[in-house]
C-alpha atoms as a PDB file:
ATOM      1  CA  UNK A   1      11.511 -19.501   1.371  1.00  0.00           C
ATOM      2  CA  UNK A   2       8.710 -19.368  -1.863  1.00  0.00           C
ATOM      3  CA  UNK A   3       7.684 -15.789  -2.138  1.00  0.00           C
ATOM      4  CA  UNK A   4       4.579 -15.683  -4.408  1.00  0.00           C
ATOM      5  CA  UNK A   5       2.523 -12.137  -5.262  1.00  0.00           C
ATOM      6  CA  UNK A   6      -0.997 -12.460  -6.262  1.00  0.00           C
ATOM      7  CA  UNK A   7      -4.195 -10.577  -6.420  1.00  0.00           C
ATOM      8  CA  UNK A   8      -6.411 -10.262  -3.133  1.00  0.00           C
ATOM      9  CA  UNK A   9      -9.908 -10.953  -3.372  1.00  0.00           C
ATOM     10  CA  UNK A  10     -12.799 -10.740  -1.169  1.00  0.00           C
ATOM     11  CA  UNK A  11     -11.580 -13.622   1.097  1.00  0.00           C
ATOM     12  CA  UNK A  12      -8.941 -11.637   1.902  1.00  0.00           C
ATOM     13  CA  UNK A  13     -10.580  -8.453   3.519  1.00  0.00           C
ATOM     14  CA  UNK A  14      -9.665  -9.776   7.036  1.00  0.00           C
ATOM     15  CA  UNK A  15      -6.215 -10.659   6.153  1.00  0.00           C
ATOM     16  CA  UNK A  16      -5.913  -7.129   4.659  1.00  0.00           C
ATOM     17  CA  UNK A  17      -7.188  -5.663   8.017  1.00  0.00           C
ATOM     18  CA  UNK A  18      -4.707  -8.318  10.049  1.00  0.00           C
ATOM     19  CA  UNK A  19      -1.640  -6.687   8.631  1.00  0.00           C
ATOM     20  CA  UNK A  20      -2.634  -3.261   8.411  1.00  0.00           C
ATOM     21  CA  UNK A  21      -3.393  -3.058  12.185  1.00  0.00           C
ATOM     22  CA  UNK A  22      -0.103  -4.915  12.894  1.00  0.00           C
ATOM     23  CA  UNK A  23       2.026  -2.462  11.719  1.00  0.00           C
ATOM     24  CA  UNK A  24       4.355  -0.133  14.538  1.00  0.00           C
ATOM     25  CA  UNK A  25       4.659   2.662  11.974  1.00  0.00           C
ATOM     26  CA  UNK A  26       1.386   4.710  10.948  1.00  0.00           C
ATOM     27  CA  UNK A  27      -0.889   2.673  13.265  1.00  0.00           C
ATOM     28  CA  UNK A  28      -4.561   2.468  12.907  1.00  0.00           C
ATOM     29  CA  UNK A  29      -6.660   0.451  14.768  1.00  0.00           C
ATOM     30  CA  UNK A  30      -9.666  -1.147  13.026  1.00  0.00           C
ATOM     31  CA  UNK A  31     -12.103   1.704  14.799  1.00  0.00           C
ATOM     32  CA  UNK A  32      -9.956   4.276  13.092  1.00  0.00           C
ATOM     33  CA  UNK A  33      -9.756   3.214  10.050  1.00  0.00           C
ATOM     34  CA  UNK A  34     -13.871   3.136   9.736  1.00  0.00           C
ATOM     35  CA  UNK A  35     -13.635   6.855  11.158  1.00  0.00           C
ATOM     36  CA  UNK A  36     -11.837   7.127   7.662  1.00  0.00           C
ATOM     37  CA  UNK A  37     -14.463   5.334   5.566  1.00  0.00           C
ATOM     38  CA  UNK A  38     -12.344   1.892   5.283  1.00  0.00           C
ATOM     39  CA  UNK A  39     -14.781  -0.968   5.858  1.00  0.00           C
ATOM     40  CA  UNK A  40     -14.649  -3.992   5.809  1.00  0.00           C
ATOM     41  CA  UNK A  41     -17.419  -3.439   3.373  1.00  0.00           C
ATOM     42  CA  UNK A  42     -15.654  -0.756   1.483  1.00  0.00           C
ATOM     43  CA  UNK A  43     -12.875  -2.928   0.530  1.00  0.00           C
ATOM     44  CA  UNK A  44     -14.640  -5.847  -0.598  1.00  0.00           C
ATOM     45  CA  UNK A  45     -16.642  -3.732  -3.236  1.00  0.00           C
ATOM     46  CA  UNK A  46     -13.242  -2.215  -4.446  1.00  0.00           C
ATOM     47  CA  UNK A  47     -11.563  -5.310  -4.746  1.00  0.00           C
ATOM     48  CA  UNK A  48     -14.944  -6.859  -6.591  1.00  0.00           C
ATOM     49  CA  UNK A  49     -14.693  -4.144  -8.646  1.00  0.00           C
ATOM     50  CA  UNK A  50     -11.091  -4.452 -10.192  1.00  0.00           C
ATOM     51  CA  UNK A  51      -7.759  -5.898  -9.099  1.00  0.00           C
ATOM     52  CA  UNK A  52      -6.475  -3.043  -6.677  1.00  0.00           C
ATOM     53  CA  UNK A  53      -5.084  -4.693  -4.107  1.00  0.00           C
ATOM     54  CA  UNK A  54      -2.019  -7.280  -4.407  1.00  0.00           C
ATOM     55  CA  UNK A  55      -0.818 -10.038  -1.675  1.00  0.00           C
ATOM     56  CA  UNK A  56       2.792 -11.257  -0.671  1.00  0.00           C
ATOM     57  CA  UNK A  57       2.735 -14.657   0.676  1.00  0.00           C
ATOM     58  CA  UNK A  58       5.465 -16.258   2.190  1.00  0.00           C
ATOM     59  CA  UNK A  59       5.430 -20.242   2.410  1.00  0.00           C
ATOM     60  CA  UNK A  60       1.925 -19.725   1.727  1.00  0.00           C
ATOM     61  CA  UNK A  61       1.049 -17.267   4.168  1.00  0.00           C
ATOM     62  CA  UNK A  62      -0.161 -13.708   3.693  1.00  0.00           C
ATOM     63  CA  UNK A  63       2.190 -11.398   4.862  1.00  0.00           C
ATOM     64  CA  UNK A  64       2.104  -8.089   3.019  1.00  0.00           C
ATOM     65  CA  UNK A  65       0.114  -6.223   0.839  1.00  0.00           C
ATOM     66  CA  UNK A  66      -0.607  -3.436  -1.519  1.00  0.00           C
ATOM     67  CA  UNK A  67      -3.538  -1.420  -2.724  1.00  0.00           C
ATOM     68  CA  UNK A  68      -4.388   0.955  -5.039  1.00  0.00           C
ATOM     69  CA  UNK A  69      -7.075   3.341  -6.684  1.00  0.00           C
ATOM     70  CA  UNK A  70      -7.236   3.200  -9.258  1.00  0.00           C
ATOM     71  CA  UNK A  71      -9.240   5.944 -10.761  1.00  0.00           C
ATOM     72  CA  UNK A  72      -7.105   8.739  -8.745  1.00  0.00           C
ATOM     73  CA  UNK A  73      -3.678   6.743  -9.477  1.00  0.00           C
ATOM     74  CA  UNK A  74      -2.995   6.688  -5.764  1.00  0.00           C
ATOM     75  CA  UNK A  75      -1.139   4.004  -4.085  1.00  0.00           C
ATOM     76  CA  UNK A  76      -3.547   3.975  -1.233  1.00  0.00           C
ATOM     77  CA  UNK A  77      -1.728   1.021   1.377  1.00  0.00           C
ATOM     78  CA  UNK A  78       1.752  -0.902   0.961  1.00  0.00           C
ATOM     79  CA  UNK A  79       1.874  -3.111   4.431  1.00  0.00           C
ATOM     80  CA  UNK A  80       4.629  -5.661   5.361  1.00  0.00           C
ATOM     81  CA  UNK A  81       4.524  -7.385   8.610  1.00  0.00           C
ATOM     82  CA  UNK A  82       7.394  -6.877  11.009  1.00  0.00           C
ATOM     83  CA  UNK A  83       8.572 -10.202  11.007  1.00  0.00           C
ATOM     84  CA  UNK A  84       9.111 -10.004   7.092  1.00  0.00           C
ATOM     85  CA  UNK A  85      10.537  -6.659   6.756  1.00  0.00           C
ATOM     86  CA  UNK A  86      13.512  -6.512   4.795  1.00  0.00           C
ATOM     87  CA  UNK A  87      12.980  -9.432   2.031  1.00  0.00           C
ATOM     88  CA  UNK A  88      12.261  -7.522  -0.703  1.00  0.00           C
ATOM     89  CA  UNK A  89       8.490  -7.857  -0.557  1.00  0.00           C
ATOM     90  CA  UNK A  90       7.306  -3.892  -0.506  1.00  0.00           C
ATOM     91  CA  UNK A  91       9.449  -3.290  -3.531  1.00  0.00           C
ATOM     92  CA  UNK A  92       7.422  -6.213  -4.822  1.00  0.00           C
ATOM     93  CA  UNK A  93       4.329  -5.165  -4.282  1.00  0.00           C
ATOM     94  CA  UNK A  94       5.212  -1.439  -5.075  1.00  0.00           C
ATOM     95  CA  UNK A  95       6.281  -3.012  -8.649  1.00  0.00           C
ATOM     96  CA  UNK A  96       2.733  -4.402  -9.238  1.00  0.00           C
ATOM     97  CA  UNK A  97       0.879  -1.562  -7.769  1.00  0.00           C
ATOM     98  CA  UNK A  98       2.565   0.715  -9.953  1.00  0.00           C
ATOM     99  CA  UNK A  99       2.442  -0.992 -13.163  1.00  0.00           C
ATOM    100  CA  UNK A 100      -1.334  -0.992 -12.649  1.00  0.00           C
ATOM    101  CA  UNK A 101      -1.330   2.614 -11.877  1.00  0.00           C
ATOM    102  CA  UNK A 102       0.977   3.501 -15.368  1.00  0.00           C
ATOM    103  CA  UNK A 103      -1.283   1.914 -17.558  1.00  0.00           C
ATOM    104  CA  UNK A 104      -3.922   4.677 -16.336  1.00  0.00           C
ATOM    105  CA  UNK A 105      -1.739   7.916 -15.400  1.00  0.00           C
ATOM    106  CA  UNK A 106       1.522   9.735 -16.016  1.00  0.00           C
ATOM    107  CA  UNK A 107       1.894  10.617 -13.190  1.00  0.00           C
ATOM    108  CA  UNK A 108       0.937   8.560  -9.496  1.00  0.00           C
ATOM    109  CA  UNK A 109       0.602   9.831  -5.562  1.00  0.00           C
ATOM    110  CA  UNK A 110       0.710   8.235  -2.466  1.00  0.00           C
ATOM    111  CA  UNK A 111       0.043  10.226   1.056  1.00  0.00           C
ATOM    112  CA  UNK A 112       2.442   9.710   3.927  1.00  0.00           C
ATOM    113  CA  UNK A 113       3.371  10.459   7.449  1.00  0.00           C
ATOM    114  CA  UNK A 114       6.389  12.779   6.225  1.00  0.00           C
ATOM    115  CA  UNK A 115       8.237  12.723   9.758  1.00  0.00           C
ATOM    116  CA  UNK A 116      12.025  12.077   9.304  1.00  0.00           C
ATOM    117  CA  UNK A 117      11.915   8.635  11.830  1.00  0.00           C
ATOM    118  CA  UNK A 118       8.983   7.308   9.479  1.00  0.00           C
ATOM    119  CA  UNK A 119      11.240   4.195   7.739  1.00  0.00           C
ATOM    120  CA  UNK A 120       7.941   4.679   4.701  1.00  0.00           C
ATOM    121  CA  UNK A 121       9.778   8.109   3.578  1.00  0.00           C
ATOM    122  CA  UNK A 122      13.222   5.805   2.622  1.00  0.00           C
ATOM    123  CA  UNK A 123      11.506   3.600   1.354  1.00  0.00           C
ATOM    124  CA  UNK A 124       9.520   5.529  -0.865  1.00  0.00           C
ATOM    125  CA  UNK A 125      12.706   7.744  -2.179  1.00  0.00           C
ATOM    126  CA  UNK A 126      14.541   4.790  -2.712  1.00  0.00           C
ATOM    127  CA  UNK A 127      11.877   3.834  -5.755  1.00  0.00           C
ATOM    128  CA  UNK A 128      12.344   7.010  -6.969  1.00  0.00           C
ATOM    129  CA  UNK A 129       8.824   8.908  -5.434  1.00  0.00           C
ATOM    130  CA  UNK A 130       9.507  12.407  -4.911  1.00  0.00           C
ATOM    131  CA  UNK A 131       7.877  14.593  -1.743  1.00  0.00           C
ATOM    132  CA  UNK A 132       6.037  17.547  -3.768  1.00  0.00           C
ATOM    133  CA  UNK A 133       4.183  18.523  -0.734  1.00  0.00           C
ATOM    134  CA  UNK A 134       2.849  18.726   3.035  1.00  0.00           C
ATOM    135  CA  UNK A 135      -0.733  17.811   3.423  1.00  0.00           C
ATOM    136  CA  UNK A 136      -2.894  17.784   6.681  1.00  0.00           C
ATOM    137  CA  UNK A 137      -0.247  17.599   9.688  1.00  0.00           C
ATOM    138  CA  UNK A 138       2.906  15.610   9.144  1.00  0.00           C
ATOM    139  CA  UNK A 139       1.829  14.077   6.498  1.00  0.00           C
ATOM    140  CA  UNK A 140       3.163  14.517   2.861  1.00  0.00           C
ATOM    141  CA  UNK A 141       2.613  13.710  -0.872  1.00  0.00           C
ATOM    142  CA  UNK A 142       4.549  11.886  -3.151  1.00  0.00           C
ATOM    143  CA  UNK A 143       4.723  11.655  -6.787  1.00  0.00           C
ATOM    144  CA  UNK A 144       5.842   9.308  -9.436  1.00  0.00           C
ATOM    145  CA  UNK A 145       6.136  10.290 -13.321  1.00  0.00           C
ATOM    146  CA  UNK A 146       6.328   7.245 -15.743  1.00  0.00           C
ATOM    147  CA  UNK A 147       9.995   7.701 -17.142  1.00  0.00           C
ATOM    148  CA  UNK A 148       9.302   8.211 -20.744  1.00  0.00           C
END
């Protein structure tokens, strides 16, 4: 299995839309996520803009990814397809998203569904992000200092 990380480009807006919308865990269909302001559109300009968003292939195929923004040092997606959960490739892409982030901010964010039986909220700990507080609903903020 070749595991190879590189950064998305416009090509890839679909493919970024594919795996977001295949997830079980914080669904959002493609009509709900342009209720939110994510276009197609959208993320072509931000990824045209600067490298933001990050692909994990496997074999050669797309099958995770991270974004960022960078201007608010916010981890804005980390995706992974169910069928390659588990291989390492969100810590991955969590590594590149927040070296990016550090060489802009101290201190980085990401917003969450905070419920207990949300597998995110491990995952997130386990990289050392911190809940700091609850936002709209379930949904909580984490934070990140660079370790100095």
């Amino acid at each position: 299995m070749q595991i190879h990380i590189r950064v998305a480009t416009q090509d890839d807006v679909d493919t970024l839309f594919a795996i977001r919308t295949s997830v079980a865990q914080n669904y959002l269909s493609r009509e709900q996520m342009v209720d939110l302001g994510i276009t197609p559109q959208v993320l072509a300009y931000r990824i045209q803009e600067a490298d933001c968003a990050w692909i994990a292939q496997v074999d050669g195929q797309p099958v995770a990814f991270s974004m960022v923004d960078l201007a608010e040092g916010e981890v804005f997606a980390m995706f992974v397809l169910q069928t390659h959960e588990n291989l390492g490739l969100g810590r991955k892409l969590m590594a590149v998203a927040e070296a990016a982030l550090f060489e802009l901010h101290d201190t980085l964010f990401l917003i969450t569904d905070g419920r207990d039986e949300v597998r995110a909220n491990g995952f997130y700990q386990r990289l050392g992000w911190s809940v700091v507080a609850t936002v709209e609903g379930d949904d909580v903020r984490y934070e990140k200092s660079r370790k100095r």
